[in-house]
Protein backbone atom coordinates (compact mmCIF):
# COMPACT_ATOMS: atom_id res chain seq x y z
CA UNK A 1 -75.24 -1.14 -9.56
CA UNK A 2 -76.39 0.64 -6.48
CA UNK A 3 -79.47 2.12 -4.89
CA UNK A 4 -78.42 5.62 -6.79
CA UNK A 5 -77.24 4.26 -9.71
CA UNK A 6 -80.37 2.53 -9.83
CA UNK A 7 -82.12 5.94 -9.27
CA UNK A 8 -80.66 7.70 -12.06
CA UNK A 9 -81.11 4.99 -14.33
CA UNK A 10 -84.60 5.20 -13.87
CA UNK A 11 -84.80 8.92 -13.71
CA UNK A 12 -83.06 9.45 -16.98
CA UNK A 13 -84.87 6.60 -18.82
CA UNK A 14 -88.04 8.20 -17.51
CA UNK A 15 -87.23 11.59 -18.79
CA UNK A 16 -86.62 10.25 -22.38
CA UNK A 17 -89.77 8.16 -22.16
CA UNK A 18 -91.49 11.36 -21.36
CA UNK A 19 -89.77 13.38 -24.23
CA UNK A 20 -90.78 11.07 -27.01
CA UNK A 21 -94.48 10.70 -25.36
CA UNK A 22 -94.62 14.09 -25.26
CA UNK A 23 -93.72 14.75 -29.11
CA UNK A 24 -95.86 11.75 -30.29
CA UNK A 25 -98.28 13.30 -28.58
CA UNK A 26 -97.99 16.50 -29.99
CA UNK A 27 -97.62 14.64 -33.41
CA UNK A 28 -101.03 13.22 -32.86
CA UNK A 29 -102.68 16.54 -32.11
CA UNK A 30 -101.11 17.46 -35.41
CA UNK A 31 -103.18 14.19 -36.85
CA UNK A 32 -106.06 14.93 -35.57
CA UNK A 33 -106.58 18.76 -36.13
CA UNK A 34 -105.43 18.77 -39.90
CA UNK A 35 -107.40 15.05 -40.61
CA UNK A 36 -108.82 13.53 -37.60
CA UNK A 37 -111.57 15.72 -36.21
CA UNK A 38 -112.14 16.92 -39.50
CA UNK A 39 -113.03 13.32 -40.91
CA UNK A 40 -115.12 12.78 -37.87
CA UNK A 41 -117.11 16.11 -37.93
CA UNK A 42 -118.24 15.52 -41.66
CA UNK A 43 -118.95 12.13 -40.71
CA UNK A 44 -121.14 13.46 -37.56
CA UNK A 45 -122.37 16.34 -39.86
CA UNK A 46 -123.26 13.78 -42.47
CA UNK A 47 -125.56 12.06 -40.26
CA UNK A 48 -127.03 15.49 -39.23
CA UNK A 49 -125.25 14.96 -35.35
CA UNK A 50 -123.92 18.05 -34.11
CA UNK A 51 -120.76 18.24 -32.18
CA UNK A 52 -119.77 21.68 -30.52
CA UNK A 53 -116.40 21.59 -28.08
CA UNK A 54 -113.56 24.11 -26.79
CA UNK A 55 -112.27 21.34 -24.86
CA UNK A 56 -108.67 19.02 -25.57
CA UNK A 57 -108.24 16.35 -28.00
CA UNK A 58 -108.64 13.23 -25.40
CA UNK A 59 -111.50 15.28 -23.37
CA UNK A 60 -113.47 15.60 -26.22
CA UNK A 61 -113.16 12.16 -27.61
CA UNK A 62 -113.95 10.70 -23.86
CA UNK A 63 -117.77 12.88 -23.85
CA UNK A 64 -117.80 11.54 -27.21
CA UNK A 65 -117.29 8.12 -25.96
CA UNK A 66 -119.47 8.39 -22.90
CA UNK A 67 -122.38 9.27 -25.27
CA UNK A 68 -122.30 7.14 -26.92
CA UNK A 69 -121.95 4.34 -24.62
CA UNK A 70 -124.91 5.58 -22.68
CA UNK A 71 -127.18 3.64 -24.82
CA UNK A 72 -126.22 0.27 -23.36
CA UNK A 73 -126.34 2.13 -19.83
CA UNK A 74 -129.16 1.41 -17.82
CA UNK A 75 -132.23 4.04 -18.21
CA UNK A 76 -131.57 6.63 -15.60
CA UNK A 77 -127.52 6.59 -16.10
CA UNK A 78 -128.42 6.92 -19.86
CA UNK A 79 -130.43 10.19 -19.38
CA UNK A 80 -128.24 11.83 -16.96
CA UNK A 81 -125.11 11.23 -18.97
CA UNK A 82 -126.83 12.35 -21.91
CA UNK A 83 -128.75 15.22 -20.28
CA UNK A 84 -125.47 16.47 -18.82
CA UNK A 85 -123.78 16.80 -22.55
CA UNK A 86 -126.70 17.85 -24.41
CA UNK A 87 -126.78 20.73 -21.89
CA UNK A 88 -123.04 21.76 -21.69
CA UNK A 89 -122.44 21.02 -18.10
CA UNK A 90 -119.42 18.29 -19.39
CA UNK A 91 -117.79 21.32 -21.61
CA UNK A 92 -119.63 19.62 -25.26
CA UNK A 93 -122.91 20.01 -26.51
CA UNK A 94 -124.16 17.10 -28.67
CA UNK A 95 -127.57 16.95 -30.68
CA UNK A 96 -128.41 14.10 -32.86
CA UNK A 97 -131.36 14.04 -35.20
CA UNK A 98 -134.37 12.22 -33.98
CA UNK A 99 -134.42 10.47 -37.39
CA UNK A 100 -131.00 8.19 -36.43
CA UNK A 101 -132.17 7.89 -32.72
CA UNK A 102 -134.70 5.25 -32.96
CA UNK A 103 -134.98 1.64 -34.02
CA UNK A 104 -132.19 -0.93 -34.61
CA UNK A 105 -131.01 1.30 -37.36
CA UNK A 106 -130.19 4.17 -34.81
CA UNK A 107 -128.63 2.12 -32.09
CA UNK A 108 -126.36 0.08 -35.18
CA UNK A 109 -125.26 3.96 -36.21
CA UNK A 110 -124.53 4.67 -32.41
CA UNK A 111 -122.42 1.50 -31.84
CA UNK A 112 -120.33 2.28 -35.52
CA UNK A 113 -119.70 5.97 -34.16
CA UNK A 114 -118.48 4.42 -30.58
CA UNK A 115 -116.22 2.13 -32.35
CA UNK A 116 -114.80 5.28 -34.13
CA UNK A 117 -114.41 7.13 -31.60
CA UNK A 118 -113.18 4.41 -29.27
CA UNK A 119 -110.37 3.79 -31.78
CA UNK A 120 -109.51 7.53 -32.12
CA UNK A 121 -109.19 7.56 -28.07
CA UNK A 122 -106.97 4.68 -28.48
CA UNK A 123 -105.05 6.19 -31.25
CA UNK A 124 -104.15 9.35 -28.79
CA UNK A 125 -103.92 7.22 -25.91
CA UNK A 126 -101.56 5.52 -27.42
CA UNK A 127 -98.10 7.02 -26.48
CA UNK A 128 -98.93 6.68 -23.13
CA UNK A 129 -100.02 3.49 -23.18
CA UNK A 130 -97.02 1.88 -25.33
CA UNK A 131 -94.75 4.24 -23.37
CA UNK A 132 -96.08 2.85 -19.68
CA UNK A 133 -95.73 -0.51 -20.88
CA UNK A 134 -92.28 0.11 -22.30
CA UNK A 135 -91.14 1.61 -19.12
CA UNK A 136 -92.96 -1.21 -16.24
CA UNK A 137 -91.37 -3.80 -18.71
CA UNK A 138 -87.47 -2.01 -18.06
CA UNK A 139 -88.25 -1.31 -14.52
CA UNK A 140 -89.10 -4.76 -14.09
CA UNK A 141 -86.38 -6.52 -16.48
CA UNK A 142 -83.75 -4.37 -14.24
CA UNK A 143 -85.22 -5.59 -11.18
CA UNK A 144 -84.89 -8.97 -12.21
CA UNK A 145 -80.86 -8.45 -12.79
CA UNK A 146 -80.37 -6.04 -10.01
CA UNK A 147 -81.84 -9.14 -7.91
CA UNK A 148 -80.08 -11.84 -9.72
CA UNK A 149 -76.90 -10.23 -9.43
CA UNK A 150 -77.74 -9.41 -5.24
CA UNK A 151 -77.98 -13.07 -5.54
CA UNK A 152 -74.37 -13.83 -7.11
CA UNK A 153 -73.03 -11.80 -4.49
CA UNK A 154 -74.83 -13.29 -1.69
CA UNK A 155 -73.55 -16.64 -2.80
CA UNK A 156 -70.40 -15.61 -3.35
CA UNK A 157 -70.09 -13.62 0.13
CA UNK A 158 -71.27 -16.91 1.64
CA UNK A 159 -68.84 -19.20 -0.28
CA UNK A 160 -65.94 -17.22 1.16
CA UNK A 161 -67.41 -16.55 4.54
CA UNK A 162 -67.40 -20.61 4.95
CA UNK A 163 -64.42 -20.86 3.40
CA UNK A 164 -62.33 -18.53 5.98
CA UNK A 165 -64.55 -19.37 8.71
CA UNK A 166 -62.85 -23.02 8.45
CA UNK A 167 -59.47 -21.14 8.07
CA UNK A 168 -60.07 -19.14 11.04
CA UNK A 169 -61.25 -22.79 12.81
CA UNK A 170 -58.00 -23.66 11.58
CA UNK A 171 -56.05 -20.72 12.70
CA UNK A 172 -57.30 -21.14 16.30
CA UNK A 173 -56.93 -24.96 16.25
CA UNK A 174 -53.12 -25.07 15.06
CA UNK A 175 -51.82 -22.75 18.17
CA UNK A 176 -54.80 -24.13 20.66
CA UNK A 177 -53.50 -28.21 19.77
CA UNK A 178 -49.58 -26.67 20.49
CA UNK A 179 -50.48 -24.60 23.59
CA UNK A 180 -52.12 -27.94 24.81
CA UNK A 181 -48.82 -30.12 24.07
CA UNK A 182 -46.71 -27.87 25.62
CA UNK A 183 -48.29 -27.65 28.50
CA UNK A 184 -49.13 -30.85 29.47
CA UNK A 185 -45.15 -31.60 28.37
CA UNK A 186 -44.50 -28.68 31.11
CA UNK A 187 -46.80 -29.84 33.67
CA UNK A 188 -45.36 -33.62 33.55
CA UNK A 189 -41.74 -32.17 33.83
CA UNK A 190 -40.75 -33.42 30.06
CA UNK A 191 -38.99 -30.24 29.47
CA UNK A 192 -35.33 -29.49 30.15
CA UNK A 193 -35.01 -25.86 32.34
CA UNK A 194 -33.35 -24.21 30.01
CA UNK A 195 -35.99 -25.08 27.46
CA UNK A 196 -38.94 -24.10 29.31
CA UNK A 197 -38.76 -20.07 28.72
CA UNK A 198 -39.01 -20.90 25.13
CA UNK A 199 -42.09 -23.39 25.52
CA UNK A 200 -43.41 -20.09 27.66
CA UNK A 201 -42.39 -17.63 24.82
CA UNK A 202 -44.64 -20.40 22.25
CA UNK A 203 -47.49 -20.11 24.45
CA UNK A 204 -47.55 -16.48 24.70
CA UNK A 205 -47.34 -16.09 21.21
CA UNK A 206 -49.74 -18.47 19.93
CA UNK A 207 -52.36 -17.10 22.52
CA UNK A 208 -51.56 -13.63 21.35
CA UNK A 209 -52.53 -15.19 17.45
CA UNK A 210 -55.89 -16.61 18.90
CA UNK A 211 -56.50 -13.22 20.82
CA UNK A 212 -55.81 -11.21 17.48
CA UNK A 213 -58.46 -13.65 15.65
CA UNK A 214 -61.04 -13.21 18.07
CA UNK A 215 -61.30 -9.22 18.51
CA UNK A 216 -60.82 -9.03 14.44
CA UNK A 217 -64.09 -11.03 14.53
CA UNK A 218 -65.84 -9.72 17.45
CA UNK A 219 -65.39 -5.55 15.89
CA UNK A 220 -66.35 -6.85 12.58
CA UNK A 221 -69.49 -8.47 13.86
CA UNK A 222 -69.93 -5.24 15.92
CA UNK A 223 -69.30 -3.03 13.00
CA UNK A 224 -72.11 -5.25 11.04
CA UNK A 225 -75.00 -5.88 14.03
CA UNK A 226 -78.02 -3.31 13.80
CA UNK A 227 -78.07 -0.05 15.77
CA UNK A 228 -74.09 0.84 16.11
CA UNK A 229 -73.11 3.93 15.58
CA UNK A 230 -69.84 6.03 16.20
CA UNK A 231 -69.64 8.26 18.92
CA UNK A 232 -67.98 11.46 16.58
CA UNK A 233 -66.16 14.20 18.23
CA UNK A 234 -64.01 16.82 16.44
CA UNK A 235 -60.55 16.10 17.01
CA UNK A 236 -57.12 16.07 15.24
CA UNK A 237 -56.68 14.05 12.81
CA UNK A 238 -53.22 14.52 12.56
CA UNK A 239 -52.13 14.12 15.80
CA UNK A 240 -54.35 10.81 15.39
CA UNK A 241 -52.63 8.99 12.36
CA UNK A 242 -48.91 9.76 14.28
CA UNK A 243 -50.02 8.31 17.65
CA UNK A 244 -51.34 4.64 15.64
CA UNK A 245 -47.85 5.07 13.84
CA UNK A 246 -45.96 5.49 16.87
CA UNK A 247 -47.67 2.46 18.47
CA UNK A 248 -46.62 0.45 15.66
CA UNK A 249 -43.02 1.56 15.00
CA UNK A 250 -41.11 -0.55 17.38
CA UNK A 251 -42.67 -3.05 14.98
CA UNK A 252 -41.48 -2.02 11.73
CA UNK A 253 -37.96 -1.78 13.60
CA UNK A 254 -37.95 -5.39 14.37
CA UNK A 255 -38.57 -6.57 11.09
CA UNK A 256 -36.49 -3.58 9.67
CA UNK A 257 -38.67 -1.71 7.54
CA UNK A 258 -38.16 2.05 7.83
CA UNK A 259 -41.23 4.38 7.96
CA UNK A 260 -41.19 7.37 6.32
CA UNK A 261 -43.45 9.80 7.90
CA UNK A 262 -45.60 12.99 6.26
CA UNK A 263 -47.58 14.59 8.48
CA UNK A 264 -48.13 18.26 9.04
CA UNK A 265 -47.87 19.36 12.44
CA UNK A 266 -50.55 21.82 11.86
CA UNK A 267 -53.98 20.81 13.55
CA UNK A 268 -56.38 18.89 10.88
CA UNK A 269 -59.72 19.52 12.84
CA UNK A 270 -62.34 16.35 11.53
CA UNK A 271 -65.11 15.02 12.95
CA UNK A 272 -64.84 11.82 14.25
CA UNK A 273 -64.70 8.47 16.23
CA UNK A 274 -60.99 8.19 17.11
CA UNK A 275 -61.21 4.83 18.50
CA UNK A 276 -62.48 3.44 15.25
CA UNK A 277 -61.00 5.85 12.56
CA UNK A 278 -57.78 4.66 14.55
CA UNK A 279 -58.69 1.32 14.30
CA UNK A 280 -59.04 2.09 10.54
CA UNK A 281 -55.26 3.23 9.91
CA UNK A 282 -54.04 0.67 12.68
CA UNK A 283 -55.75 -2.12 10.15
CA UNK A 284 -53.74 -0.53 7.12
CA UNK A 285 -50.49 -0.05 8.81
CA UNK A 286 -50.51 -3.49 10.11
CA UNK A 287 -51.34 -4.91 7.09
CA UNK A 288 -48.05 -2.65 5.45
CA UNK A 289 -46.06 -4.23 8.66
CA UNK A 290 -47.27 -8.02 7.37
CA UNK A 291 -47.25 -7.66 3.43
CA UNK A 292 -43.73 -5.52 3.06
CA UNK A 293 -40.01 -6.66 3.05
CA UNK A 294 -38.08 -6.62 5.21
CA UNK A 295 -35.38 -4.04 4.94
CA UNK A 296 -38.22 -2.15 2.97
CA UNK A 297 -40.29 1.15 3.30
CA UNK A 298 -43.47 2.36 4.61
CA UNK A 299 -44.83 5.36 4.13
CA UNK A 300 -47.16 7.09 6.19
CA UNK A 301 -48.32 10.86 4.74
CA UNK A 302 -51.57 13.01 5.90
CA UNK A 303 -52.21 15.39 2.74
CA UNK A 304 -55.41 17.64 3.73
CA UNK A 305 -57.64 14.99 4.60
CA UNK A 306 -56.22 12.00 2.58
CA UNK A 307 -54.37 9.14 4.62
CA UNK A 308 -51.61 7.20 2.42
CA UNK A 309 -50.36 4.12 3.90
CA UNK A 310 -47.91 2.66 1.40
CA UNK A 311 -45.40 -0.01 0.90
CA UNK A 312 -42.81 -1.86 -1.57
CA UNK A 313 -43.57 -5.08 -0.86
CA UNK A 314 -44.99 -7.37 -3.22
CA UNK A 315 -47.67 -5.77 -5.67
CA UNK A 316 -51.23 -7.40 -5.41
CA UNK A 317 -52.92 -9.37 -7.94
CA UNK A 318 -55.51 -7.53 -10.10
CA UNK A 319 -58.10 -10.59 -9.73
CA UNK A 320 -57.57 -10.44 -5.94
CA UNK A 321 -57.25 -6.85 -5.80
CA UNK A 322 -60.74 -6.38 -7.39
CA UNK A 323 -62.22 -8.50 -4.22
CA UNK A 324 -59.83 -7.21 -1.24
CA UNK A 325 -61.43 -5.02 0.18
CA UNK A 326 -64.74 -7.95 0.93
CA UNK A 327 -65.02 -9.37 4.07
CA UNK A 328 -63.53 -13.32 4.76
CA UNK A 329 -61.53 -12.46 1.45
CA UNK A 330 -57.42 -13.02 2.03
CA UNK A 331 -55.01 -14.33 -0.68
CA UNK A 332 -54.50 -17.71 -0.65
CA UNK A 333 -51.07 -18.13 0.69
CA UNK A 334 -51.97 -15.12 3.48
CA UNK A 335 -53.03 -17.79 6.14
CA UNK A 336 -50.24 -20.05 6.19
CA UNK A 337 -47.54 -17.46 5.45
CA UNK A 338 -48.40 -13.92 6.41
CA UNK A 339 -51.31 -14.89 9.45
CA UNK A 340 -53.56 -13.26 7.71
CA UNK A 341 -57.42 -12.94 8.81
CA UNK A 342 -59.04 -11.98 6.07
CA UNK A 343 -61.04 -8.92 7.60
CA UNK A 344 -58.76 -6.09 8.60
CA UNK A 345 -59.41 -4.23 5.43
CA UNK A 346 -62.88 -4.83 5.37
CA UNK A 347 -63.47 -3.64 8.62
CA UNK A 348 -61.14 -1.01 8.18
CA UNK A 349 -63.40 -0.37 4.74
CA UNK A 350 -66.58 -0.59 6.77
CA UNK A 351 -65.47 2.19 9.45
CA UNK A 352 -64.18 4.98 7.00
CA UNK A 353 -67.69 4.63 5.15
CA UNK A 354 -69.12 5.39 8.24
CA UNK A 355 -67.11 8.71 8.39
CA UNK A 356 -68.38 9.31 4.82
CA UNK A 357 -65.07 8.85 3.07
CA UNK A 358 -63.48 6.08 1.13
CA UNK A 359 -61.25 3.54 1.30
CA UNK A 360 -59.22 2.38 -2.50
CA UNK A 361 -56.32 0.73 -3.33
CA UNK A 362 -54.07 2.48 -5.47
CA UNK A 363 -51.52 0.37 -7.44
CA UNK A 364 -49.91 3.13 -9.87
CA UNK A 365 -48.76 5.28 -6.37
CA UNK A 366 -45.40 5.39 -7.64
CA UNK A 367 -42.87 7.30 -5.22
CA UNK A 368 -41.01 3.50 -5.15
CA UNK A 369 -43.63 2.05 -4.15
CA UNK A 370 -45.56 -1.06 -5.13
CA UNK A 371 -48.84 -0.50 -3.56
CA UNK A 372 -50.43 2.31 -1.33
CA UNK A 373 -53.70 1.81 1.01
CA UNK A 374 -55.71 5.76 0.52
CA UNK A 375 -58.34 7.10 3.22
CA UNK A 376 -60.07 9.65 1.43
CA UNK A 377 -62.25 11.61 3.83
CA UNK A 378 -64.20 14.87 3.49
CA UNK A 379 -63.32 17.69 4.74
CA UNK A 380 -64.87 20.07 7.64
């Protein structure tokens, strides 16, 4: 649950805690103008104590209270409180006869008609009371799994940020140890000549791998450290997704995949950081380039201001699926087979956010294909 799920939970459990407060409230008033104040003005008028009031329920009970209770004030407080009600400053005007005012008798009659009264105040305080207590107790039992599950995550984010920071140790050890043999085989003239252009080739390839490693995990870190922001200008959006295709297409020749391309050639004015919006679709497109077959198809369409990247390779597994869009999360076979990092979708994820759109995986695309990779943005 997020910070506005969160929000509305609390808002709408509020409002119904308010709504049955406010009718047991109202049920109470009931109470105590058919029985209530009845009962307790024949009890006052019984003990000749007169009570006059045009006040509320809980006001009146409170003077009633603080009367009361001025008898175990000390003897100036006393008098004023009681000065202040007998003359109708407080709203109530209450006279007791002089026979019930003196003497233990008196103050034993005073401390039964406080306890009545108290017990009336707590009666009508009483929704509000059980109601805040209902409602700190929620808040605080939500808390509790709100921060319990933060805490599941966290571990979890950590287990798999270990775990692919020793694949990505890995992946930068296995071509570092070959550039190393190879060149010290080259340097000490153990290669044949016509061998040594493909030693070269291994080299350049496996330091391309380590290269590819590090800037996926220097722009992630970027994306993550405190105070970056994108640098947004409105540009074509259009014209944007077909030049990160075109980069990429002498790729997909290579390995044979045809890309089918569906992109207006109408202007799609957006707001936004090319470098890293292109960054975004470069991620996806790459990833299509590494996951599909060979001989297969990729499709590339701009519909208003939705960015399909889609392929029929091999579908993706729901558990996986559920988790692949986390950083330092890759399939398990991804390293050793496809090269994969682990954080081209997340950062890819991370940087369409930041435009205020979404990134989702949609595994039902259909069209004849397996799998499709949707950048959902908002429109100008």
């Amino acid at each position: 649950m997020n910070k506005q799920d969160l929000r509305l939970f609390l808002i709408r459990r509020f409002l119904i805690l308010m709504a049955v407060m406010y009718l047991s409230g109202e049920l109470l008033n009931l109470f105590f103008s058919v029985a209530g104040f009845p009962l307790l003005y024949r009890l006052l008028s019984y003990l000749d104590i007169r009570f006059v009031s045009d006040g509320s329920v809980i006001t009146d009970l409170l003077h009633l209270l603080c009367y009361f209770l001025a008898d175990f004030l000390p003897g100036d407080l006393s008098q004023w409180v009681k000065q202040g009600i007998d003359s109708g400053t407080w709203g109530i005007q209450i006279s007791v006869n002089a026979s019930y005012a003196g003497g233990i008798s008196g103050r034993l009659l005073r401390f039964g008609i406080f306890c009545v009264v108290l017990f009336l105040l707590e009666l009508r305080m009483a929704p509000y009371l059980v109601g805040g207590f209902f409602y700190c107790r929620m808040v605080v039992k939500k808390m509790n799994e709100l921060l319990e599950e933060e805490k599941e995550q966290q571990q979890a984010f950590e287990r798999r940020r270990y775990l692919l920071l020793s694949d990505i140790a890995h992946d930068i050890k296995t071509p570092v140890t070959t550039i190393c043999g190879y060149c010290r085989a080259l340097s000490e003239g153990l290669v044949a000549e016509e061998k040594k252009q493909s030693y070269l080739d291994v080299i350049y390839q496996k330091s391309l791998r380590m290269d590819e490693l590090l800037t996926l995990l220097f722009e992630y870190v970027k994306l993550e450290s405190e105070g970056f922001t994108l640098h947004k200008e409105r540009g074509d959006l259009a014209e944007l997704v077909r030049k990160m295709t075109a980069l990429l297409y002498t790729d997909f020749e290579d390995k044979n995949i045809t890309v089918v391309t569906e992109i207006s050639e109408e202007d799609t004015a957006f707001e936004m950081d090319a470098l890293q919006l292109g960054r975004a679709v470069t991620n996806l497109l790459t990833n299509a380039l590494r996951y599909g077959k060979a001989g297969g198809r990729v499709l590339v369409r701009l519909d208003d201001y939705e960015i399909t990247v889609a392929d029929d390779g091999e579908p993706i597994d729901p558990a996986f699926a559920a988790h692949i869009f986390d950083p330092f999360t890759r399939a398990d076979s991804a390293r050793t087979s496809k090269g994969g990092s682990g954080l081209g979708l997340g950062i890819a994820k991370k940087i369409v956010e930041m435009h205020g759109g979404k990134l989702v995986l949609n595994q039902n695309f259909g069209e004849g294909y397996t799998k499709a990779f949707q950048i959902r943005l908002q429109g100008a």
